[in-house]
N, C-alpha and C. Protein backbone atom coordinates (compact mmCIF):
# COMPACT_ATOMS: atom_id res chain seq x y z
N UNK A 1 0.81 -1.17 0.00
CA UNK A 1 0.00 0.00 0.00
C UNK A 1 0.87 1.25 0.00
N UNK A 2 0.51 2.52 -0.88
CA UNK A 2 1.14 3.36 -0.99
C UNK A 2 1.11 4.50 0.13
N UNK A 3 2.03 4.62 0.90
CA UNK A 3 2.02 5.44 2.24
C UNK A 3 1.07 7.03 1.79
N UNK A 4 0.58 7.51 2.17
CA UNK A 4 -0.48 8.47 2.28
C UNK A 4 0.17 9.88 2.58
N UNK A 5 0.57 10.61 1.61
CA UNK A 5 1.19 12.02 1.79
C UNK A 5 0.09 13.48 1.75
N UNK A 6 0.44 14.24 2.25
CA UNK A 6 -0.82 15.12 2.85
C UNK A 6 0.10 16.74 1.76
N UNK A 7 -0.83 16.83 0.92
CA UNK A 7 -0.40 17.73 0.27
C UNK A 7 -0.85 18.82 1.03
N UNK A 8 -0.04 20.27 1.28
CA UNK A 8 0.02 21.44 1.97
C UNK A 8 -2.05 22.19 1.49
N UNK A 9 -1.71 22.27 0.35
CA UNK A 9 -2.73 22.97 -0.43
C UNK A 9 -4.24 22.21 0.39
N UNK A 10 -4.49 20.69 -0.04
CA UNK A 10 -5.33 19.99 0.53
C UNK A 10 -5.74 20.52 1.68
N UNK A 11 -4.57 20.68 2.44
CA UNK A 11 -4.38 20.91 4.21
C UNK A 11 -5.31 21.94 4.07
N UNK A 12 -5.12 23.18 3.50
CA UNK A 12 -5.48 23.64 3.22
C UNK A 12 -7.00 24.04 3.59
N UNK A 13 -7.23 23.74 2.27
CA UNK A 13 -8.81 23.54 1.96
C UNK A 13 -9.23 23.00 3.06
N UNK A 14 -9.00 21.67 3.07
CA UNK A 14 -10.02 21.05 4.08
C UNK A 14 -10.20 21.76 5.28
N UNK A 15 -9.01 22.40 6.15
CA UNK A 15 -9.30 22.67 7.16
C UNK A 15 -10.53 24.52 6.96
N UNK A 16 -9.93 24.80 5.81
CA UNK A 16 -11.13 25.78 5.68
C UNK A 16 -12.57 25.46 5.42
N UNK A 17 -12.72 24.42 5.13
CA UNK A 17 -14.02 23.71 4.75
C UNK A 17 -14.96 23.29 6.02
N UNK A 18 -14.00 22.86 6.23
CA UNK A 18 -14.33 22.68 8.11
C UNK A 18 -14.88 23.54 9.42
N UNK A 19 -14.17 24.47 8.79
CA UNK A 19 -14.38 26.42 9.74
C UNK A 19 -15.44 26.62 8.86
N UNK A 20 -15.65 26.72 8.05
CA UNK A 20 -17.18 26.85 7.00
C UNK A 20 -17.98 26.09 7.86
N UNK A 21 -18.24 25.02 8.13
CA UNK A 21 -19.37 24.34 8.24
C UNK A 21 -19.63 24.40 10.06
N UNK A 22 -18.19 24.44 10.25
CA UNK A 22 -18.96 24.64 11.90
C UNK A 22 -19.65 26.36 12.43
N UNK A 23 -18.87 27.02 11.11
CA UNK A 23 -19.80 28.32 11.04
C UNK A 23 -20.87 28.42 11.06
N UNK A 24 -21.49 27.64 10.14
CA UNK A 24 -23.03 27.52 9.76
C UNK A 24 -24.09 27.16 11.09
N UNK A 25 -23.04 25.58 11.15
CA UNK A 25 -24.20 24.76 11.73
C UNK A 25 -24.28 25.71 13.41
N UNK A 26 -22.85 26.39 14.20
CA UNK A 26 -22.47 26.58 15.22
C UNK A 26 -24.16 27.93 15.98
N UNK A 27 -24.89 27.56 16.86
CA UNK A 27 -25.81 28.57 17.17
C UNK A 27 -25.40 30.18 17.79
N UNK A 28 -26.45 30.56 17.42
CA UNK A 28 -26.01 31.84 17.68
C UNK A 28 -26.53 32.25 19.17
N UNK A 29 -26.20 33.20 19.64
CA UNK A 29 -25.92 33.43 21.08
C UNK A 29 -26.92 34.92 21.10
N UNK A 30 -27.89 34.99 22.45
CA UNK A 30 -28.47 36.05 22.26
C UNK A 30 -27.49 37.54 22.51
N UNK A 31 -27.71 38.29 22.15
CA UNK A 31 -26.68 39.76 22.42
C UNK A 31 -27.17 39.74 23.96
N UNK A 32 -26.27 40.44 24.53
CA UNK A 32 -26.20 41.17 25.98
C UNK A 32 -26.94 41.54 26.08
N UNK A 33 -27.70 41.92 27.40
CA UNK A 33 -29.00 42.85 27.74
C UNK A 33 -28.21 44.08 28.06
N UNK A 34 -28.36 45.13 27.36
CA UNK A 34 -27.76 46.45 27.93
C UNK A 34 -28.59 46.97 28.65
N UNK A 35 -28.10 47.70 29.92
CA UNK A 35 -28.46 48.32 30.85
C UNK A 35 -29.49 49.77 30.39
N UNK A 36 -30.41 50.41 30.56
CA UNK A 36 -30.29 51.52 30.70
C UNK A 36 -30.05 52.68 31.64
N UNK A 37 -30.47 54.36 31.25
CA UNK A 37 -29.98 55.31 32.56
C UNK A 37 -30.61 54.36 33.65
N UNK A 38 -31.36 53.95 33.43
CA UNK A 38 -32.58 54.23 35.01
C UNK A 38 -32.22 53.01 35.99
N UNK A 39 -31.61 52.07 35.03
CA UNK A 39 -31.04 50.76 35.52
C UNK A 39 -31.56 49.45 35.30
N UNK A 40 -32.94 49.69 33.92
CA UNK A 40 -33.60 48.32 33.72
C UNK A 40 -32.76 47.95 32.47
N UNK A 41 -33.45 46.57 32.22
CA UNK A 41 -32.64 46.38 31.45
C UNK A 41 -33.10 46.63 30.06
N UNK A 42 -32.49 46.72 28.88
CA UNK A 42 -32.69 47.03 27.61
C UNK A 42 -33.05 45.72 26.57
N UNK A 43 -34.20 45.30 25.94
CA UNK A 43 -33.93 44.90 25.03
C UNK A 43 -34.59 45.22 23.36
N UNK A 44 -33.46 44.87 22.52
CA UNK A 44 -33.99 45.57 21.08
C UNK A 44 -35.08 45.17 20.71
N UNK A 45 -36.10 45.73 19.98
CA UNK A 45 -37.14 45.29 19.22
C UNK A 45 -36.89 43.90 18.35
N UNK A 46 -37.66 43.16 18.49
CA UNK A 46 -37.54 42.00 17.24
C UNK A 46 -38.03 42.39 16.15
N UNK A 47 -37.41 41.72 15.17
CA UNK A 47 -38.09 41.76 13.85
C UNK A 47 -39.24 40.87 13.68
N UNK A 48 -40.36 41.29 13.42
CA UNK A 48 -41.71 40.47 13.33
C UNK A 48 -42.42 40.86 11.57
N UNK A 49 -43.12 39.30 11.61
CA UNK A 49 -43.25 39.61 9.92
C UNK A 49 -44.46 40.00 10.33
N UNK A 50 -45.03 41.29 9.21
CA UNK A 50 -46.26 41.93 9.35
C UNK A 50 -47.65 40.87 8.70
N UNK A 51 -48.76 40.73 9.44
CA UNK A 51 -49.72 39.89 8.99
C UNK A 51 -50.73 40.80 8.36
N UNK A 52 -50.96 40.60 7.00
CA UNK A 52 -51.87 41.01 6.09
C UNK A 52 -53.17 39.99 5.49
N UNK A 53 -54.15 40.51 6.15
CA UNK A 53 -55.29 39.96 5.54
C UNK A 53 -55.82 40.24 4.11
N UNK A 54 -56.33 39.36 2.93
CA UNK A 54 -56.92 39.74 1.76
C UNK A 54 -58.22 39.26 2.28
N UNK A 55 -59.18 39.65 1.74
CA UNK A 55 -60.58 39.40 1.40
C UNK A 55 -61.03 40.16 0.05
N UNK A 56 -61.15 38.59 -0.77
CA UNK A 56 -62.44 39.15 -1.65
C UNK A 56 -63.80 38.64 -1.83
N UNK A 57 -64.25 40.07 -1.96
CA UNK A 57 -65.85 39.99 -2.41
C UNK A 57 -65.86 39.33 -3.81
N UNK A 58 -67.18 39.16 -3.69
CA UNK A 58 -67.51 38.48 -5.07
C UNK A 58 -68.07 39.69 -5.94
N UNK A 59 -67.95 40.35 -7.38
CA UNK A 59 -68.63 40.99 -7.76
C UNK A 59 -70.16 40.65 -8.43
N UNK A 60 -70.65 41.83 -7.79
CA UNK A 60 -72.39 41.69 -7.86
C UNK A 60 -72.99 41.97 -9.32
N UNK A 61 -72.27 43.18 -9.67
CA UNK A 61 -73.01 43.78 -10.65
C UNK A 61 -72.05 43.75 -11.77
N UNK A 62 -71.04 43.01 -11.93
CA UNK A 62 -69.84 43.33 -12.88
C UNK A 62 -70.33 43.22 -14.06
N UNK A 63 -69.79 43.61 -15.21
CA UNK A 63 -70.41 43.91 -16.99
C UNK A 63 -69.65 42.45 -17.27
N UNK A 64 -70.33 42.24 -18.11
CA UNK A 64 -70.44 40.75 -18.89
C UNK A 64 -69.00 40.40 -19.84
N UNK A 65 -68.07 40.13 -19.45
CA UNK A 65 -67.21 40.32 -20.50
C UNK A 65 -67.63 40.24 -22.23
N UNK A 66 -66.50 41.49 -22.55
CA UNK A 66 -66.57 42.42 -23.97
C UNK A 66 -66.15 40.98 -24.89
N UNK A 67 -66.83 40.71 -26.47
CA UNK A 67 -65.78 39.82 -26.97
C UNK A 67 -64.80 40.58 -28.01
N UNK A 68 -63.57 40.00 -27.81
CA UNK A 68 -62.60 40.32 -28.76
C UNK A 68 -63.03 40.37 -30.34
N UNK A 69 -62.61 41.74 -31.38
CA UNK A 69 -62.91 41.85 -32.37
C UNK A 69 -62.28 40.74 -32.94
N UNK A 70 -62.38 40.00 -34.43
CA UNK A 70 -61.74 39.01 -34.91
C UNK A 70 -60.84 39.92 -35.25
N UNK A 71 -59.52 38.97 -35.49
CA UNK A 71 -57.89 39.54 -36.07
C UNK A 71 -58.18 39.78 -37.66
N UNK A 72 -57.62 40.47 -38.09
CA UNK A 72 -57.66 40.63 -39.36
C UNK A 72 -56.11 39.57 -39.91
N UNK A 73 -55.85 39.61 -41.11
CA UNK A 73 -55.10 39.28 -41.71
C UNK A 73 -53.16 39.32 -40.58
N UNK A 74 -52.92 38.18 -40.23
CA UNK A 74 -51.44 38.75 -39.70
C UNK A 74 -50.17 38.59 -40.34
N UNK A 75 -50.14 37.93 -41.97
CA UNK A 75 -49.31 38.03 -42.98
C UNK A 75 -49.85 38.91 -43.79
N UNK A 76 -49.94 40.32 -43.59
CA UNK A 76 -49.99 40.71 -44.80
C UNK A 76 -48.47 41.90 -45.56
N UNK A 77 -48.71 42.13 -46.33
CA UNK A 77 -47.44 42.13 -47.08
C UNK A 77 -46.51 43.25 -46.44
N UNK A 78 -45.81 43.89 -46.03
CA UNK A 78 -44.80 44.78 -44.96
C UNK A 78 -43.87 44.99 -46.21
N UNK A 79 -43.99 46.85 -46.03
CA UNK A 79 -42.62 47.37 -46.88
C UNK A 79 -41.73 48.34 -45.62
N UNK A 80 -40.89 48.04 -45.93
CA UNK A 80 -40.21 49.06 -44.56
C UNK A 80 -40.04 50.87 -45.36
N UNK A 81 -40.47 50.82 -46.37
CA UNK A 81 -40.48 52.39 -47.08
C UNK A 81 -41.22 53.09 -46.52
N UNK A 82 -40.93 54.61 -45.90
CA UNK A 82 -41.81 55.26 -45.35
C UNK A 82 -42.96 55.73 -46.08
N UNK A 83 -44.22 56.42 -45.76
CA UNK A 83 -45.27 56.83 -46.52
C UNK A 83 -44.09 58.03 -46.76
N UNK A 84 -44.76 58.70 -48.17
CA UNK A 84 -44.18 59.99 -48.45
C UNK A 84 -44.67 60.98 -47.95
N UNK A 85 -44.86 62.05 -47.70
CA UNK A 85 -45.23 63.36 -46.73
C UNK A 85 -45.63 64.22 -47.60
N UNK A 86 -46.69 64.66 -47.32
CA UNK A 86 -47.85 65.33 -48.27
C UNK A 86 -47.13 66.24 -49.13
N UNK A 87 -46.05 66.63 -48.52
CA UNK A 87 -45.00 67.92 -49.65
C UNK A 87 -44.48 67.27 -51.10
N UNK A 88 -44.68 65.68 -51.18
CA UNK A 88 -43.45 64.64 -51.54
C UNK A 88 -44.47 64.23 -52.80
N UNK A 89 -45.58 64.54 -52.58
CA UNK A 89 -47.04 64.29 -53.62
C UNK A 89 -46.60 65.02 -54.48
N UNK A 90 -46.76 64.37 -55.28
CA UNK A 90 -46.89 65.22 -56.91
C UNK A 90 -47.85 64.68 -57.41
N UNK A 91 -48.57 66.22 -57.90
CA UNK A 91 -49.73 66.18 -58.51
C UNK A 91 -49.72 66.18 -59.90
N UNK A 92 -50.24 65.22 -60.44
CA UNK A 92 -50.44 64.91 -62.19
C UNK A 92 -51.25 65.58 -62.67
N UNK A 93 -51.34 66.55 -63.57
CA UNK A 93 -52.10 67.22 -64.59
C UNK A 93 -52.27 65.87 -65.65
N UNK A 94 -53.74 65.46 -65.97
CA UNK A 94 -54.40 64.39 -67.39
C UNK A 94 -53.47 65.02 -68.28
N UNK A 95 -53.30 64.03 -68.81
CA UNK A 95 -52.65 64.75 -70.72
C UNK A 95 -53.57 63.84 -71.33
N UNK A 96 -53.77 63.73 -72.72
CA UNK A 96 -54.30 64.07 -73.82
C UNK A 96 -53.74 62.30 -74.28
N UNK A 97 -53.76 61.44 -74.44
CA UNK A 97 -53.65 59.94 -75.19
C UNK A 97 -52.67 60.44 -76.49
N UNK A 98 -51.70 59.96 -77.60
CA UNK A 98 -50.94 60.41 -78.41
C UNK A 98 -52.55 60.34 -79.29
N UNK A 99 -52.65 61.15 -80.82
CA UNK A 99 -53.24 61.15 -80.99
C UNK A 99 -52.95 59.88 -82.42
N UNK A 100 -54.02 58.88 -82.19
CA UNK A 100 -54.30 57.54 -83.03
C UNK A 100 -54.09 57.84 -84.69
N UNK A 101 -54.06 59.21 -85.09
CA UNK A 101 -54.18 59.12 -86.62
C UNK A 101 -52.99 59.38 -87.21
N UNK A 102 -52.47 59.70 -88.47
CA UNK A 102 -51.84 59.81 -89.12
C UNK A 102 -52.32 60.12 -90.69
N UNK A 103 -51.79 61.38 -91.09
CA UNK A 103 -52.10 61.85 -92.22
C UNK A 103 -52.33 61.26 -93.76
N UNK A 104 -52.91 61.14 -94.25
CA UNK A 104 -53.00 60.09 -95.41
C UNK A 104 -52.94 61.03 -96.69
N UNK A 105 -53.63 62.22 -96.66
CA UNK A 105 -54.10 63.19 -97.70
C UNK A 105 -55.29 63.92 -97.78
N UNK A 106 -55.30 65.05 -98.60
CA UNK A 106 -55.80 66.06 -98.84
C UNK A 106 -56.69 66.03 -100.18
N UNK A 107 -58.17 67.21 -99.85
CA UNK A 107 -58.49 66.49 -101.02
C UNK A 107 -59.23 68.48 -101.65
N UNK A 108 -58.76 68.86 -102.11
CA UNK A 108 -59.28 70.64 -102.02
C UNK A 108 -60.26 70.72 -103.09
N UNK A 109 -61.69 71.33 -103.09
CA UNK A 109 -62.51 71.71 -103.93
C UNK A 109 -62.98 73.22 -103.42
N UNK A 110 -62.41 74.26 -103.95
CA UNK A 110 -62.68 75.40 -104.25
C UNK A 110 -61.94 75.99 -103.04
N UNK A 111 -62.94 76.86 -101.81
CA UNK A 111 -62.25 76.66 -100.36
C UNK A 111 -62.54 75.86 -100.14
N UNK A 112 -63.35 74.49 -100.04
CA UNK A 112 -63.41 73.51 -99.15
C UNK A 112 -62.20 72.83 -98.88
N UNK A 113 -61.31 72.49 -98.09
CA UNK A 113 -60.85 71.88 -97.60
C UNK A 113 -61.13 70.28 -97.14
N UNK A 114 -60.88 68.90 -97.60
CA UNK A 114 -60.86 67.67 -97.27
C UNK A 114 -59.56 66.89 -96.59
N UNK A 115 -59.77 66.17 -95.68
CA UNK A 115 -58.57 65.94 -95.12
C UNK A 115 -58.98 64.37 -94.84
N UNK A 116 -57.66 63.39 -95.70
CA UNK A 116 -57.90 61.90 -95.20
C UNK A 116 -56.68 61.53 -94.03
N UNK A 117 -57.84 60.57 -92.91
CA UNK A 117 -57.09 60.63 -92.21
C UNK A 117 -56.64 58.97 -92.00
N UNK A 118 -55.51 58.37 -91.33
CA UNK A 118 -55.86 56.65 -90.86
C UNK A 118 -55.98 56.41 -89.63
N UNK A 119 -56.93 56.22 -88.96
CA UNK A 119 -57.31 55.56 -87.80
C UNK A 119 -56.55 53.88 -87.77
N UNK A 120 -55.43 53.56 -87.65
CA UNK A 120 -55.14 51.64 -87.85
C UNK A 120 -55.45 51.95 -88.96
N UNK A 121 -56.48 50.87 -89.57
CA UNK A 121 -56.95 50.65 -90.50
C UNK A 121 -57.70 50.92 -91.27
N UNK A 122 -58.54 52.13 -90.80
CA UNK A 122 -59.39 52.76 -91.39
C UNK A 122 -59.41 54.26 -91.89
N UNK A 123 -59.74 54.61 -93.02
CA UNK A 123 -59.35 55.06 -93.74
C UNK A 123 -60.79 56.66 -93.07
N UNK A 124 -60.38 57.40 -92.47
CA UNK A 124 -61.62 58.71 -92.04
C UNK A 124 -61.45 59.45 -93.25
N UNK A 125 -62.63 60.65 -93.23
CA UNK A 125 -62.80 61.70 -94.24
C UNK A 125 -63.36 62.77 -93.58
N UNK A 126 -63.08 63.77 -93.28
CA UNK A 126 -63.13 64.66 -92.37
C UNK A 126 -62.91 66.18 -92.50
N UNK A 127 -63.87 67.12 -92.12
CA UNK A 127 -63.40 68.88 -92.56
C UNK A 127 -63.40 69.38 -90.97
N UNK A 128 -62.95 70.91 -91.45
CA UNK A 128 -62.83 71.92 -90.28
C UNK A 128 -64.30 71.46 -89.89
N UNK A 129 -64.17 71.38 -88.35
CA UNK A 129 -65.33 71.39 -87.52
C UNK A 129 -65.78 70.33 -86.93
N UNK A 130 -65.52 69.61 -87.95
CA UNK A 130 -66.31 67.74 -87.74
C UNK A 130 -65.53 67.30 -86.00
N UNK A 131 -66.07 66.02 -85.56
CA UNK A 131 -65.76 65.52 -84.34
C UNK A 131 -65.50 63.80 -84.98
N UNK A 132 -64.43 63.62 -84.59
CA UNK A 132 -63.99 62.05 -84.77
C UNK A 132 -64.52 61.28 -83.41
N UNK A 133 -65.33 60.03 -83.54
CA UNK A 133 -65.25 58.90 -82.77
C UNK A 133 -66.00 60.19 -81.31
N UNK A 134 -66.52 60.94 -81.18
CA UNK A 134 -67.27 62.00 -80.23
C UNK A 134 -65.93 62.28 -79.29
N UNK A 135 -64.83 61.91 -79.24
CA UNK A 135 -63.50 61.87 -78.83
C UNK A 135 -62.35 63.49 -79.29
N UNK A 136 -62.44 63.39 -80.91
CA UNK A 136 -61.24 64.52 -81.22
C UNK A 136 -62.25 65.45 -82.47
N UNK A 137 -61.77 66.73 -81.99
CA UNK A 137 -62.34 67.18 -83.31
C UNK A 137 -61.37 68.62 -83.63
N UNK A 138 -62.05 68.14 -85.67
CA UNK A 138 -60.54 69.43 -86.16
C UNK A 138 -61.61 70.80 -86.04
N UNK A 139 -59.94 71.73 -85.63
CA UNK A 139 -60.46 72.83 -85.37
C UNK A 139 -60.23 73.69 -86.36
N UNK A 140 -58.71 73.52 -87.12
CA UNK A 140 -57.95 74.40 -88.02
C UNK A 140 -57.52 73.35 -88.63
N UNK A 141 -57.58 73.61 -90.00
CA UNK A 141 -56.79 73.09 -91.39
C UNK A 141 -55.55 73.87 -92.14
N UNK A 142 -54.41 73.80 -91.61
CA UNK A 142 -53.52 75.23 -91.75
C UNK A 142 -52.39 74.23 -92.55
N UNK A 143 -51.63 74.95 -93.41
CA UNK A 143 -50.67 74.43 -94.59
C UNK A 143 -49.82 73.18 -94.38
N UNK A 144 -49.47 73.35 -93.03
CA UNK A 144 -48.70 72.16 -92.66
C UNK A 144 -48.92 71.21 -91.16
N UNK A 145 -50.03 71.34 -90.71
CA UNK A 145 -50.35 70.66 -89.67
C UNK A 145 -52.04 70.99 -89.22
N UNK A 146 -52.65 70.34 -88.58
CA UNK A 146 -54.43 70.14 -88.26
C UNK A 146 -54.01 70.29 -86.61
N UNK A 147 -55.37 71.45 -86.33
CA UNK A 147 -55.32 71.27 -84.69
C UNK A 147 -56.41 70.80 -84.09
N UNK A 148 -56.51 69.30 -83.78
CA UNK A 148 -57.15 68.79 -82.97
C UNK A 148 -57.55 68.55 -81.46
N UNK A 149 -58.34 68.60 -81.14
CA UNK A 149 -58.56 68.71 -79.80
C UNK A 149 -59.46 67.59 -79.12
N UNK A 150 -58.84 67.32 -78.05
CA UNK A 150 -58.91 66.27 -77.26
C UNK A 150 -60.10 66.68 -76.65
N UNK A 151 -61.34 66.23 -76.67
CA UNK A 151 -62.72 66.64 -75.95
C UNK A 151 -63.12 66.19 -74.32
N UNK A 152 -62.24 65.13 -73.93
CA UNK A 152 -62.53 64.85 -72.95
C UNK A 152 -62.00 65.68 -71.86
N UNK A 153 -60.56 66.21 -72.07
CA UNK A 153 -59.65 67.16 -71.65
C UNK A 153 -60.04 68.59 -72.21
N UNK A 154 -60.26 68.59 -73.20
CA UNK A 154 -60.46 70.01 -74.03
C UNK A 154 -58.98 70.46 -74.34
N UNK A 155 -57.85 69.51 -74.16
CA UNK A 155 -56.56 70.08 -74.54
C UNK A 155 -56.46 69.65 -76.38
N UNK A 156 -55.52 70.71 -76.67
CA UNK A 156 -55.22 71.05 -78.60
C UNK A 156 -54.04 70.61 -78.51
N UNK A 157 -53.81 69.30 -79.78
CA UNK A 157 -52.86 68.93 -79.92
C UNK A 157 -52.71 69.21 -81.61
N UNK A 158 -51.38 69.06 -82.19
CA UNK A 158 -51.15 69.28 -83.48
C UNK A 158 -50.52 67.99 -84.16
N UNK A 159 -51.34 68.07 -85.55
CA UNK A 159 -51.50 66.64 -85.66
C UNK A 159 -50.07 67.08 -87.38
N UNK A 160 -48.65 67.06 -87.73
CA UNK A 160 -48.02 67.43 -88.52
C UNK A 160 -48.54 66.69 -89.88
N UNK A 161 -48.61 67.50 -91.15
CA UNK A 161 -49.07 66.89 -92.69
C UNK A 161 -47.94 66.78 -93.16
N UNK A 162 -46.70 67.45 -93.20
CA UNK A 162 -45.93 66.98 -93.91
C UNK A 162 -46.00 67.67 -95.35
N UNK A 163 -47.02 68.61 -95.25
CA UNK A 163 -47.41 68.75 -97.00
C UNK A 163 -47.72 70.23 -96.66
N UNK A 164 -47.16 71.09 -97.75
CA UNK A 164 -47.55 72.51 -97.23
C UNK A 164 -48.61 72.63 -98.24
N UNK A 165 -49.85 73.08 -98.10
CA UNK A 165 -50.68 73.15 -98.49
C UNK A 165 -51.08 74.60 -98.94
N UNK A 166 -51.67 75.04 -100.17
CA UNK A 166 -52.06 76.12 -100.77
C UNK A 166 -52.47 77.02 -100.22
């Protein structure tokens, strides 16, 4: 058997382990009664835990519980972009659609003025004044361009001929 050597450190510990526990378990001793002037004796107040009573009533007249509104939607789609701030609005003025025709030709009898126009595929015939489709109507027939006007807007756009005219 290997003889039994007592390492310092061990010593140590243990004997502090020891003073620990007889600390604990060791009772405590009441303090002295101190004297006072008069010659009785003194002792401190104890600490006492305070006793608190609850009582509840039952409620008599209480309101009926409220029911919860249903949840709406809780995936719905999240942008982290702020709203823009009423200064940040820009306001759009309507414009006018490009205008659908394109010049085809001219057709002149005396002053009258005739003007062919192409809608796509269709071939219009049209003077100062007339209204296309209750949509555009010509206002001026002038040497090198027709001014039509957008009726829904009331804005005048110029429609180029390409052809200087008499």
């Amino acid at each position: 058997m290997a003889p039994v050597t007592f390492n310092k450190r061990k010593l140590l510990l243990g004997s502090l382990l020891l003073i620990t526990i007889i600390a604990a378990v060791w009772p405590e001793h009441e303090p002295a009664v101190q004297k006072t002037s008069a010659g009785t004796p003194f002792h401190p107040p104890k600490a006492q835990a305070a006793v608190v009573s609850v009582e509840f009533a039952p409620l008599v007249n209480a309101p009926a519980p409220h029911k919860q509104a249903p949840i709406g939607n809780l995936f719905t789609q999240q942008t982290w972009t702020p709203a823009p701030l009423a200064s940040q609005l820009v306001h759009t003025v309507p414009v006018a659609p490009p205008l659908p025709f394109t010049f085809a030709g001219r057709y002149t009898e005396g002053s009258k003025i005739t003007i062919y126009l192409m809608d796509g595929t269709k071939m219009l015939r049209v003077q100062q004044g007339e209204t296309i489709n209750e949509k555009y109507r010509i206002d001026k027939i002038e040497q090198a361009s027709l001014s039509i006007t957008y009726l829904p807007l009331g804005t005048t756009q110029i429609l180029p001929t390409g052809v200087l005219l008499p």
